[in-house]
C-alpha atoms as a PDB file:
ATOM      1  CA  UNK A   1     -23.281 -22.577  64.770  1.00  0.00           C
ATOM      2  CA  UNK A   2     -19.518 -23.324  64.133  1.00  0.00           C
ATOM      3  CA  UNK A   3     -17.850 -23.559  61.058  1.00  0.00           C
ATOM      4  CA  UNK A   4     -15.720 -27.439  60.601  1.00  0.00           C
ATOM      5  CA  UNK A   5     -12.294 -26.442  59.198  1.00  0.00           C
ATOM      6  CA  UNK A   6     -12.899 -24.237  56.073  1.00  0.00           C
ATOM      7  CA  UNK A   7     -16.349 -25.541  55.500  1.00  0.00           C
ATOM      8  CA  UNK A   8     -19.459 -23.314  56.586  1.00  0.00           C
ATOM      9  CA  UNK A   9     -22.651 -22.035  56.280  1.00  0.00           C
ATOM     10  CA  UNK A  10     -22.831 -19.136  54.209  1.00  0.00           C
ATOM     11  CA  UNK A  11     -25.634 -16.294  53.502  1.00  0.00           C
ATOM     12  CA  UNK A  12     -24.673 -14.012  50.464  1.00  0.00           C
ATOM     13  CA  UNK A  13     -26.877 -11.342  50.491  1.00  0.00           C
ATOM     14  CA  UNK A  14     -26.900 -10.003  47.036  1.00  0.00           C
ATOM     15  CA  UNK A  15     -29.445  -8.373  44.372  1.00  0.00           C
ATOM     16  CA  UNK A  16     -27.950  -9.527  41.006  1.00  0.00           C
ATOM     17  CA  UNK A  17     -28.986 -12.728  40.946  1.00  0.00           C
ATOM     18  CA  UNK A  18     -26.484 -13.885  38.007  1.00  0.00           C
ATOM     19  CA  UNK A  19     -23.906 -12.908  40.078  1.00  0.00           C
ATOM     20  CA  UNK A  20     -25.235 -14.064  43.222  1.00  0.00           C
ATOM     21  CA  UNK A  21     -25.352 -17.730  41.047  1.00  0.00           C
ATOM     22  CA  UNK A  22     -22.324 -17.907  40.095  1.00  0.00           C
ATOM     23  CA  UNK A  23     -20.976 -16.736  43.583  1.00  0.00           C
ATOM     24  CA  UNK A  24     -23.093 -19.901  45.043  1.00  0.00           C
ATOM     25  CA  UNK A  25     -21.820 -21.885  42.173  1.00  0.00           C
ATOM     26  CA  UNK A  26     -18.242 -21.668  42.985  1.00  0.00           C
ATOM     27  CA  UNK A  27     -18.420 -21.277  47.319  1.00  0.00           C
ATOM     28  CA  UNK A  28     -20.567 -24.428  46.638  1.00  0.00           C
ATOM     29  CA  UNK A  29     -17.512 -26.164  45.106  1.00  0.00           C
ATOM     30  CA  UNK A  30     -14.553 -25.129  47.502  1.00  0.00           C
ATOM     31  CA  UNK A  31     -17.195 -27.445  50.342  1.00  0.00           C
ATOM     32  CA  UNK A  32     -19.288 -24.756  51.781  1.00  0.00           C
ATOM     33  CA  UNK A  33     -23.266 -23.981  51.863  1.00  0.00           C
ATOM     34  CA  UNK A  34     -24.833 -21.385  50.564  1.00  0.00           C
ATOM     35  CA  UNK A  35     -28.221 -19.500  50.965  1.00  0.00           C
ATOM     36  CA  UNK A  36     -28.789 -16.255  48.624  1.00  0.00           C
ATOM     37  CA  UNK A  37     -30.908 -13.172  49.868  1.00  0.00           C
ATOM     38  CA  UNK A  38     -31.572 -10.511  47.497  1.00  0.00           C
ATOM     39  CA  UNK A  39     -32.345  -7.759  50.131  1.00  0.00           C
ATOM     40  CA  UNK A  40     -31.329  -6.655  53.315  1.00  0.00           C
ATOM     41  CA  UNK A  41     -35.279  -7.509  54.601  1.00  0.00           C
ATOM     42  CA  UNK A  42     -34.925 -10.921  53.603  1.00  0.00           C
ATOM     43  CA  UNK A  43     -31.432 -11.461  54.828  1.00  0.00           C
ATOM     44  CA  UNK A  44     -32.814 -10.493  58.521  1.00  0.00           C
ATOM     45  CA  UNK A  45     -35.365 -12.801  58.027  1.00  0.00           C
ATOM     46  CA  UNK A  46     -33.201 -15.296  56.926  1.00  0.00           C
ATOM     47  CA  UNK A  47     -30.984 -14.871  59.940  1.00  0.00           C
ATOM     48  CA  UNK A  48     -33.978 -15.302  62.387  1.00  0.00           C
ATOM     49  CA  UNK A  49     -34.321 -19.280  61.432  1.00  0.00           C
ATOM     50  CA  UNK A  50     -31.189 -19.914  59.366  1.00  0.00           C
ATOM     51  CA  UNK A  51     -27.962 -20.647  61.467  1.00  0.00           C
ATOM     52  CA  UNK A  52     -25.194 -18.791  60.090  1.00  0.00           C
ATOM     53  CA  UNK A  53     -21.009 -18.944  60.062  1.00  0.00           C
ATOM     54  CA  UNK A  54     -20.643 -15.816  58.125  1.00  0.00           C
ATOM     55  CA  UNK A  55     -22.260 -13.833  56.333  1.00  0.00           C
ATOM     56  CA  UNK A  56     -21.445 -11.746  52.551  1.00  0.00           C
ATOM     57  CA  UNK A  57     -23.610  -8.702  52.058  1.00  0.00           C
ATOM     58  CA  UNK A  58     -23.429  -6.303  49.167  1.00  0.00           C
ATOM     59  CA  UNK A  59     -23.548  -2.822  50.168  1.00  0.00           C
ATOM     60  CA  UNK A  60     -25.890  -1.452  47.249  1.00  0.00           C
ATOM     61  CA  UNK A  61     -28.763  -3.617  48.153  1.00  0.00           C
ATOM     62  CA  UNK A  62     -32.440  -2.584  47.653  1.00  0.00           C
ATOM     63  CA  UNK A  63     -34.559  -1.405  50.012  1.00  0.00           C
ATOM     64  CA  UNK A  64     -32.407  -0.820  53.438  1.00  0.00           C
ATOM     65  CA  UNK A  65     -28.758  -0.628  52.026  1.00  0.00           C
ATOM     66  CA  UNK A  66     -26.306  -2.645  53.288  1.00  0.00           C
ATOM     67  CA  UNK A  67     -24.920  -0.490  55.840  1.00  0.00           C
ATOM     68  CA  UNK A  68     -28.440  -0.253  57.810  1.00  0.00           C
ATOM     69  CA  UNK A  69     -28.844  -4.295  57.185  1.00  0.00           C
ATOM     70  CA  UNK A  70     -25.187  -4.627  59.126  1.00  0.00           C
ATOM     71  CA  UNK A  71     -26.222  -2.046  61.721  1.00  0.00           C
ATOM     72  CA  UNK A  72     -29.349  -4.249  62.578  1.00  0.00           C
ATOM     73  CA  UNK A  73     -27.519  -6.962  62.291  1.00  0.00           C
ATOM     74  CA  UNK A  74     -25.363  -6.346  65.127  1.00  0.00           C
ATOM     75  CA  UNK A  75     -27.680  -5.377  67.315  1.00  0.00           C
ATOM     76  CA  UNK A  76     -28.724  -9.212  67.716  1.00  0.00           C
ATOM     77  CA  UNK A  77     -26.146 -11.118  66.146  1.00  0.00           C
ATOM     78  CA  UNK A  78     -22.091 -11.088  66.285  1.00  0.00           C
ATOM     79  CA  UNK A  79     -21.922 -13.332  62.500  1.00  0.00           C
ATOM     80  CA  UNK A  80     -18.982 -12.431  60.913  1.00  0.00           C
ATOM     81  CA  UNK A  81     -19.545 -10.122  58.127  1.00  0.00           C
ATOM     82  CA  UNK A  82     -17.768  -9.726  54.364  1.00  0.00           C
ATOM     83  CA  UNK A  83     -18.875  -6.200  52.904  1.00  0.00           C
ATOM     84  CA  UNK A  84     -18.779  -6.164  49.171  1.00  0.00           C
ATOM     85  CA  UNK A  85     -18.251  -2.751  48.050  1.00  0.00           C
ATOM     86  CA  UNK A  86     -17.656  -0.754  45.094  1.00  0.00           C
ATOM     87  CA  UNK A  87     -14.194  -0.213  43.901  1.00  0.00           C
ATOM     88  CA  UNK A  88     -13.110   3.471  44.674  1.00  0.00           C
ATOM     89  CA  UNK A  89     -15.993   3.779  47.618  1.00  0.00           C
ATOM     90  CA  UNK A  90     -13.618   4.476  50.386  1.00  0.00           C
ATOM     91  CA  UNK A  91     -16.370   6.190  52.997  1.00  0.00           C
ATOM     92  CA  UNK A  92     -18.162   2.763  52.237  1.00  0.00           C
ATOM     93  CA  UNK A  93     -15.218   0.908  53.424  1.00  0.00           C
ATOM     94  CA  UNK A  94     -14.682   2.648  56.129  1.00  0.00           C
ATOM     95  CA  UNK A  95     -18.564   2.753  57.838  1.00  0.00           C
ATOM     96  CA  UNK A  96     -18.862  -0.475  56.683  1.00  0.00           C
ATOM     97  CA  UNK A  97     -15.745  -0.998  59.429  1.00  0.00           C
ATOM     98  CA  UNK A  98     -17.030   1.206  61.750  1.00  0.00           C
ATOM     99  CA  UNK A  99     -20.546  -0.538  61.804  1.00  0.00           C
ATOM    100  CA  UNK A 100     -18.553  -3.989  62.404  1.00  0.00           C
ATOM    101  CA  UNK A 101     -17.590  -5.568  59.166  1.00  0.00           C
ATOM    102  CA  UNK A 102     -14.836  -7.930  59.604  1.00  0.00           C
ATOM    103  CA  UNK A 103     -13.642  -7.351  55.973  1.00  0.00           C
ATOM    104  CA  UNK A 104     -14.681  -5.887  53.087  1.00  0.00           C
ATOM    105  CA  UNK A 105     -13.539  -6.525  48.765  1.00  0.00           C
ATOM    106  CA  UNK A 106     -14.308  -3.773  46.427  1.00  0.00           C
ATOM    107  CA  UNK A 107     -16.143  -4.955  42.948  1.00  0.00           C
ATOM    108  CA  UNK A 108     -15.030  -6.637  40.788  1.00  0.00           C
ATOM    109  CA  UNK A 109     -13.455  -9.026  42.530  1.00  0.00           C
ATOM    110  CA  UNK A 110     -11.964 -12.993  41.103  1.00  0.00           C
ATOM    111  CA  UNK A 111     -14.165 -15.273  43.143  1.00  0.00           C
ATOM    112  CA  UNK A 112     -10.827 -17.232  44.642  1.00  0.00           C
ATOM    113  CA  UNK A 113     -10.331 -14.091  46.732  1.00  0.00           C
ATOM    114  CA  UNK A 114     -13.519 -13.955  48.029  1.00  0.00           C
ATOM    115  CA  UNK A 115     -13.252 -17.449  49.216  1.00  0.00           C
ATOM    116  CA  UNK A 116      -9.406 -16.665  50.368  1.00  0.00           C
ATOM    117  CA  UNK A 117     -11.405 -13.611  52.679  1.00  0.00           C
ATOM    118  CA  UNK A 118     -14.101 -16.099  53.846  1.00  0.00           C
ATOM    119  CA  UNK A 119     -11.558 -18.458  55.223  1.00  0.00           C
ATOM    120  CA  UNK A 120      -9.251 -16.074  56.658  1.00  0.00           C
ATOM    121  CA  UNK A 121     -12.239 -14.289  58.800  1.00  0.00           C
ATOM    122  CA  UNK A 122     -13.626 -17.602  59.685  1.00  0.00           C
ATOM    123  CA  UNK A 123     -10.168 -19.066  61.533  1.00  0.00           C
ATOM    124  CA  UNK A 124     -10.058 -15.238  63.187  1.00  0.00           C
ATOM    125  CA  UNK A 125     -13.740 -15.993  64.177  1.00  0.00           C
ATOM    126  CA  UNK A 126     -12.710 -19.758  65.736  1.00  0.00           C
ATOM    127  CA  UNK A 127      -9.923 -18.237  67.172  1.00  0.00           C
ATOM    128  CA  UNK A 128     -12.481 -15.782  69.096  1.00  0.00           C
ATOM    129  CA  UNK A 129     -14.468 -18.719  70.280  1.00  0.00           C
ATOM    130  CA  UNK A 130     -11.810 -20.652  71.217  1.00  0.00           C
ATOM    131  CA  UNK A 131      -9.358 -18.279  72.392  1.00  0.00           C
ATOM    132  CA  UNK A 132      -6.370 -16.899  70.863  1.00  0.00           C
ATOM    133  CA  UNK A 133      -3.196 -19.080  70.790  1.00  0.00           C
ATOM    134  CA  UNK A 134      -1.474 -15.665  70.802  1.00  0.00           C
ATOM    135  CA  UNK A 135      -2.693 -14.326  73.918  1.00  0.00           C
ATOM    136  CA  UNK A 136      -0.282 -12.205  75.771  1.00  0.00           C
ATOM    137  CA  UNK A 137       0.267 -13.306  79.112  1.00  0.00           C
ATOM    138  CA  UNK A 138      -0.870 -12.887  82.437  1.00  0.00           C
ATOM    139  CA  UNK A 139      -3.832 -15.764  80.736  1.00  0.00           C
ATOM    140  CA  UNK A 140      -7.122 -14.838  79.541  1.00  0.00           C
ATOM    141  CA  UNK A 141      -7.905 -11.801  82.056  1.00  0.00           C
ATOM    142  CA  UNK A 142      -5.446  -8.653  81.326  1.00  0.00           C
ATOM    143  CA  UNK A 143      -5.421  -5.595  83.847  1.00  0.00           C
ATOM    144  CA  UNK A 144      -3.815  -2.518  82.644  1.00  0.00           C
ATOM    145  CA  UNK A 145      -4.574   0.314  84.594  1.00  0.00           C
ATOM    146  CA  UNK A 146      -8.572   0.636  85.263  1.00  0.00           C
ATOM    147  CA  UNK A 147      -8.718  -1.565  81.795  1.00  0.00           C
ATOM    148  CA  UNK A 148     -10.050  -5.326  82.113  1.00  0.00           C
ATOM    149  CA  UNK A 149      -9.675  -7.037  78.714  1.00  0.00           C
ATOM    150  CA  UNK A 150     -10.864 -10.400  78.599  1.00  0.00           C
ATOM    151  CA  UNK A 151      -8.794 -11.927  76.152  1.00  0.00           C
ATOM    152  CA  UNK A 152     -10.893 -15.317  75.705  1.00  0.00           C
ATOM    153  CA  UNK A 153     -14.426 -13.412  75.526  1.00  0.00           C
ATOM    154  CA  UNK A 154     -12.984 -10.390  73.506  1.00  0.00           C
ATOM    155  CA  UNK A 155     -14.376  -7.826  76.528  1.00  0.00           C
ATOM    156  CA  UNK A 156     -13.151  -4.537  77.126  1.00  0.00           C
ATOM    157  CA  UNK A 157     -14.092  -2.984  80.544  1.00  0.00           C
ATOM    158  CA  UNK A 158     -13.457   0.438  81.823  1.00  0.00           C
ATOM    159  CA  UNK A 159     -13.714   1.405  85.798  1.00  0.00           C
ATOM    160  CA  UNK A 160     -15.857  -1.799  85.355  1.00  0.00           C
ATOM    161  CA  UNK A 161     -17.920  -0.515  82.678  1.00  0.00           C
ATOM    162  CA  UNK A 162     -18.318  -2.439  79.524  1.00  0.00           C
ATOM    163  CA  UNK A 163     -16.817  -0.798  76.435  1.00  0.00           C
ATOM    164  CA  UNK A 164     -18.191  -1.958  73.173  1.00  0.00           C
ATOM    165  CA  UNK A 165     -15.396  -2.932  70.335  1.00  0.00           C
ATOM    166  CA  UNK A 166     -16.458  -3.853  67.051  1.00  0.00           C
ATOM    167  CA  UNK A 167     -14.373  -7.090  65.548  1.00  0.00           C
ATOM    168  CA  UNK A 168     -11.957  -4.641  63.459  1.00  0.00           C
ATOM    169  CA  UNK A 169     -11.360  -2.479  66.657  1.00  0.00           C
ATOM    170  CA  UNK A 170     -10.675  -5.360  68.912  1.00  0.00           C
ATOM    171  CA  UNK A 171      -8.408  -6.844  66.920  1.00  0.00           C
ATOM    172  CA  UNK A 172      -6.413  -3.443  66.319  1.00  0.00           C
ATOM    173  CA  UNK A 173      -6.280  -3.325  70.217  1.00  0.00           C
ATOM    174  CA  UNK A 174      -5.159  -6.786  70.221  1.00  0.00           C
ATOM    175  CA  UNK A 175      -2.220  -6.384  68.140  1.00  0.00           C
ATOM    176  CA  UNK A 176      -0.864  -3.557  69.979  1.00  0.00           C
ATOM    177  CA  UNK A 177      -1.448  -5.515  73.069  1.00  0.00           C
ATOM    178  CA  UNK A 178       0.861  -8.292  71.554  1.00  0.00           C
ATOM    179  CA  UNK A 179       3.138  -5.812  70.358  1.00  0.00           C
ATOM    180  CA  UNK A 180       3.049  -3.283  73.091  1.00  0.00           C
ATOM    181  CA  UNK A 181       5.896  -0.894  73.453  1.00  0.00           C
ATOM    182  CA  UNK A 182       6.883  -1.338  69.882  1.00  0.00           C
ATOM    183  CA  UNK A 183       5.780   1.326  67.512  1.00  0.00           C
ATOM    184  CA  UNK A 184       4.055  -0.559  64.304  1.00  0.00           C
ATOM    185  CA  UNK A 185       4.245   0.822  60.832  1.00  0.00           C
ATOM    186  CA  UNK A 186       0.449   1.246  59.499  1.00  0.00           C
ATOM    187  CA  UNK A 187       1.002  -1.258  56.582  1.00  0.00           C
ATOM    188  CA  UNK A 188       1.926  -3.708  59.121  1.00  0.00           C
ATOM    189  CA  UNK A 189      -0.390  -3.343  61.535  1.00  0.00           C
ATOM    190  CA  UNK A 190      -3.153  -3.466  58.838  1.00  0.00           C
ATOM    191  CA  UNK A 191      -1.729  -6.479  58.079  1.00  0.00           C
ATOM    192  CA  UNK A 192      -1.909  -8.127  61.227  1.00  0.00           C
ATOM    193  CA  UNK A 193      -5.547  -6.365  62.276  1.00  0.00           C
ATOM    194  CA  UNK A 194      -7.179  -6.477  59.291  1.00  0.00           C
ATOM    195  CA  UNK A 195      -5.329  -9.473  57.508  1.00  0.00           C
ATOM    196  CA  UNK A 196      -4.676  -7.533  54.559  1.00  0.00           C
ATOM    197  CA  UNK A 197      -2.176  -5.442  52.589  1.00  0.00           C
ATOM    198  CA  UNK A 198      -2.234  -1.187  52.550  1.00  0.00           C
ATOM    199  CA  UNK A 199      -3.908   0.110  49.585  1.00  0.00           C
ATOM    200  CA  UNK A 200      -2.751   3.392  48.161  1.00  0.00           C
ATOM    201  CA  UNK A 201      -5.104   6.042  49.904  1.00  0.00           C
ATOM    202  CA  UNK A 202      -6.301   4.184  52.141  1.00  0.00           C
ATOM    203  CA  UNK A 203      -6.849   5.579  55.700  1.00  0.00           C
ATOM    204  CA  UNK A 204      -9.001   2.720  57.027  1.00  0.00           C
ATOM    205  CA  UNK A 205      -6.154   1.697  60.136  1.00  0.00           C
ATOM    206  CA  UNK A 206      -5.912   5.533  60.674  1.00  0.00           C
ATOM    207  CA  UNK A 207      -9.877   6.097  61.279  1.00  0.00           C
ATOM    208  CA  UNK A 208     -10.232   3.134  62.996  1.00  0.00           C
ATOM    209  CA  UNK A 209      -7.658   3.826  65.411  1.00  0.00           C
ATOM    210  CA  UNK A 210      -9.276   7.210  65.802  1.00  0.00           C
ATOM    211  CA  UNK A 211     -12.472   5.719  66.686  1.00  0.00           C
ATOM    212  CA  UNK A 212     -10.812   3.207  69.082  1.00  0.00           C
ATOM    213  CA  UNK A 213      -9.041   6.070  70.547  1.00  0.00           C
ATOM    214  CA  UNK A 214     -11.731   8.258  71.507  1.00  0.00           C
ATOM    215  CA  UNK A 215     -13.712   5.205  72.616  1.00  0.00           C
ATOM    216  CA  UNK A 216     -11.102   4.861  75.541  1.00  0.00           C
ATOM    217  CA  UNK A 217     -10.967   8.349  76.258  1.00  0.00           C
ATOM    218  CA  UNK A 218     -14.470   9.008  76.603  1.00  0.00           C
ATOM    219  CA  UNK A 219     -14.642   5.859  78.768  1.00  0.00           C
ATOM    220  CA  UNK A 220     -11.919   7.345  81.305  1.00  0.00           C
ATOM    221  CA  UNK A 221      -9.159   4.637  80.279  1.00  0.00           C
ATOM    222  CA  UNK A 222      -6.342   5.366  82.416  1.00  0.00           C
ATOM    223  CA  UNK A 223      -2.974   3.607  82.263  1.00  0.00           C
ATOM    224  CA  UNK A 224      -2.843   2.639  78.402  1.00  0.00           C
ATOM    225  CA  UNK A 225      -2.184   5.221  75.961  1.00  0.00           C
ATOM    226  CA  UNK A 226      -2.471   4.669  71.501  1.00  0.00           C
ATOM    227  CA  UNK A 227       0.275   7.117  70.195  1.00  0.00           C
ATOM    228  CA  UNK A 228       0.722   8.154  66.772  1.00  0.00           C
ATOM    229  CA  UNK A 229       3.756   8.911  65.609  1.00  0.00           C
ATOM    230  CA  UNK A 230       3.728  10.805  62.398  1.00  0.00           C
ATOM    231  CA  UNK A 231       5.721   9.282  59.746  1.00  0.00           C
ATOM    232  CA  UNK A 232       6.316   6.143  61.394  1.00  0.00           C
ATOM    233  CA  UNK A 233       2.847   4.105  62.810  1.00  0.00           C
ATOM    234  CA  UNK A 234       1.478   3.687  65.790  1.00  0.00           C
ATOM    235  CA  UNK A 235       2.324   2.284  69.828  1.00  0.00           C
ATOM    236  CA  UNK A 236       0.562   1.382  72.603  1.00  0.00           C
ATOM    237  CA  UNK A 237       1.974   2.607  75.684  1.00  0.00           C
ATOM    238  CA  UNK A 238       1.832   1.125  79.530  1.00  0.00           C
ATOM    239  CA  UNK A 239       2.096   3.188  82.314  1.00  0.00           C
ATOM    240  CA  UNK A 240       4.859   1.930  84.543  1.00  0.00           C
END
C-alpha cells in the first residue's frame, strides 16, 4: 500500500493506552488512519492482514521489546519505521538505526513533531518507490568500480553480490553519492541522511557510517572509498 500525499495508514504500536489515544486522536485529525497495538506480538499480527504506510513502535514494549519486533519486522516487510525512544537512550537510538529504523523521537515528544517525522519519512519512502528526482547521473543504474547501485530499486551489489543496506545506510550512501568528492560536515550530512538536526552527543552519523563502511569492505568494494576526516566530516572518494 501507498500513502496519497500526507495521508496514510498508520500502526502505532504502543503499551500506554492513554497515550496511545491521544496519539490516534490527533494523527486522526491531521487526515491519516490509525490502528493501535499494544505489543510487539500483536503488531506482527497486525501486519500479516493490515496493509501498512508506516509504522510507530515504542521501544519499551511488553513482551518482545521493540528492537526484536523491528528486527522481525524486516525480515518480511520494508514499512517504514518511527522508533519512539526514551530521552537520553542513545544505544537505543542507535540499534534502533542499525536494525532499520528510518527515524526515531526520544519521549516526551509535542505530537506536531511526530506528525512533522511521519510526513517527512513518508515523501523519502515515495521517493524510494518512485525514484529519486535527485538521482545522480548516468540514470537509474550507477557503476563505480565492482559497485552496481541501483538508484530506482535502492540495490547495492558487490562483484555481483547483493549487499544489504538498511534505509538510514542507503540514504547516507546516497548523499555522498550526490555529493561525491566534497567532504560533508557531520551536522550536514545528518541533515540530509537522516532529515534532522545534530544533537549534542550524538554519534548516530558516525556509527552508521562505521557500519556502512565495514559493510563495503567486507564485501570487497573496490573503486569507492568513505573517508573521515577528523575535525571536518566525511567524503566519498572515486577512483579515477
Amino acid at each position: 500500500m501507498e500513502a496519497t500525499g500526507t495521508h496514510a495508514q498508520l500502526l502505532l504500536v504502543e503499551d500506554d493506552r492513554e497515550l496511545a489515544q491521544m496519539l490516534a486522536e490527533y494523527l486522526h485529525l491531521q487526515g491519516h488512519r490509525v490502528t493501535t497495538a499494544g505489543s510487539g506480538e500483536a503488531a506482527l499480527a497486525r501486519l500479516a492482514t493490515l496493509p501498512v504506510d508506516l509504522l510507530v513502535l515504542d521501544i519499551g514494549l511488553p513482551g518482545i521489546d521493540g528492537l526484536e519486533t523491528l528486527r522481525r519486522l524486516r525480515a518480511t516487510h520494508a514499512v517504514p519505521v518511527i522508533m519512539l525512544t526514551a530521552r537520553g537512550e542513545e544505544q537505543d537510538r542507535i540499534t534502533g538505526l542499525l536494525a532499520g529504523a528510518d527515524d526515531y523521537l526520544p519521549k516526551p515528544f509535542n505530537p506536531l513533531e511526530l506528525a512533522a517525522r511521519i510526513g517527512a519519512v513518508l515523501k523519502r519512502s515515495t521517493a524510494t518507490h518512485s525514484g529519486s528526482v535527485n538521482e545522480p547521473s548516468p540514470g537509474p543504474i550507477l557503476l563505480i568500480g565492482n559497485l552496481r547501485l541501483n538508484l530506482k530499486r535502492r540495490e547495492l551489489r558487490v562483484r555481483d553480490l547483493p549487499v544489504h543496506l538498511t534505509a538510514a545506510e542507503w540514504r547516507i550512501l546516497d548523499t555522498l553519492l550526490q555529493r561525491r568528492g566534497e567532504v560533508l560536515a557531520r551536522t550536514e550530512l545528518t541533515q540530509l541522511a537522516l532529515d534532522r538536526p545534530l544533537e549534542a552527543y550524538d554519534r548516530s552519523i558516525d556509527t552508521l557510517i562505521s557500519k556502512l563502511r565495514r559493510k563495503l569492505a567486507d564485501a570487497g568494494a573496490q573503486g569507492a572509498e568513505i573517508r573521515g576526516l577528523r575535525g571536518h566530516g566525511y567524503v566519498l572518494d572515486i577512483a579515477p
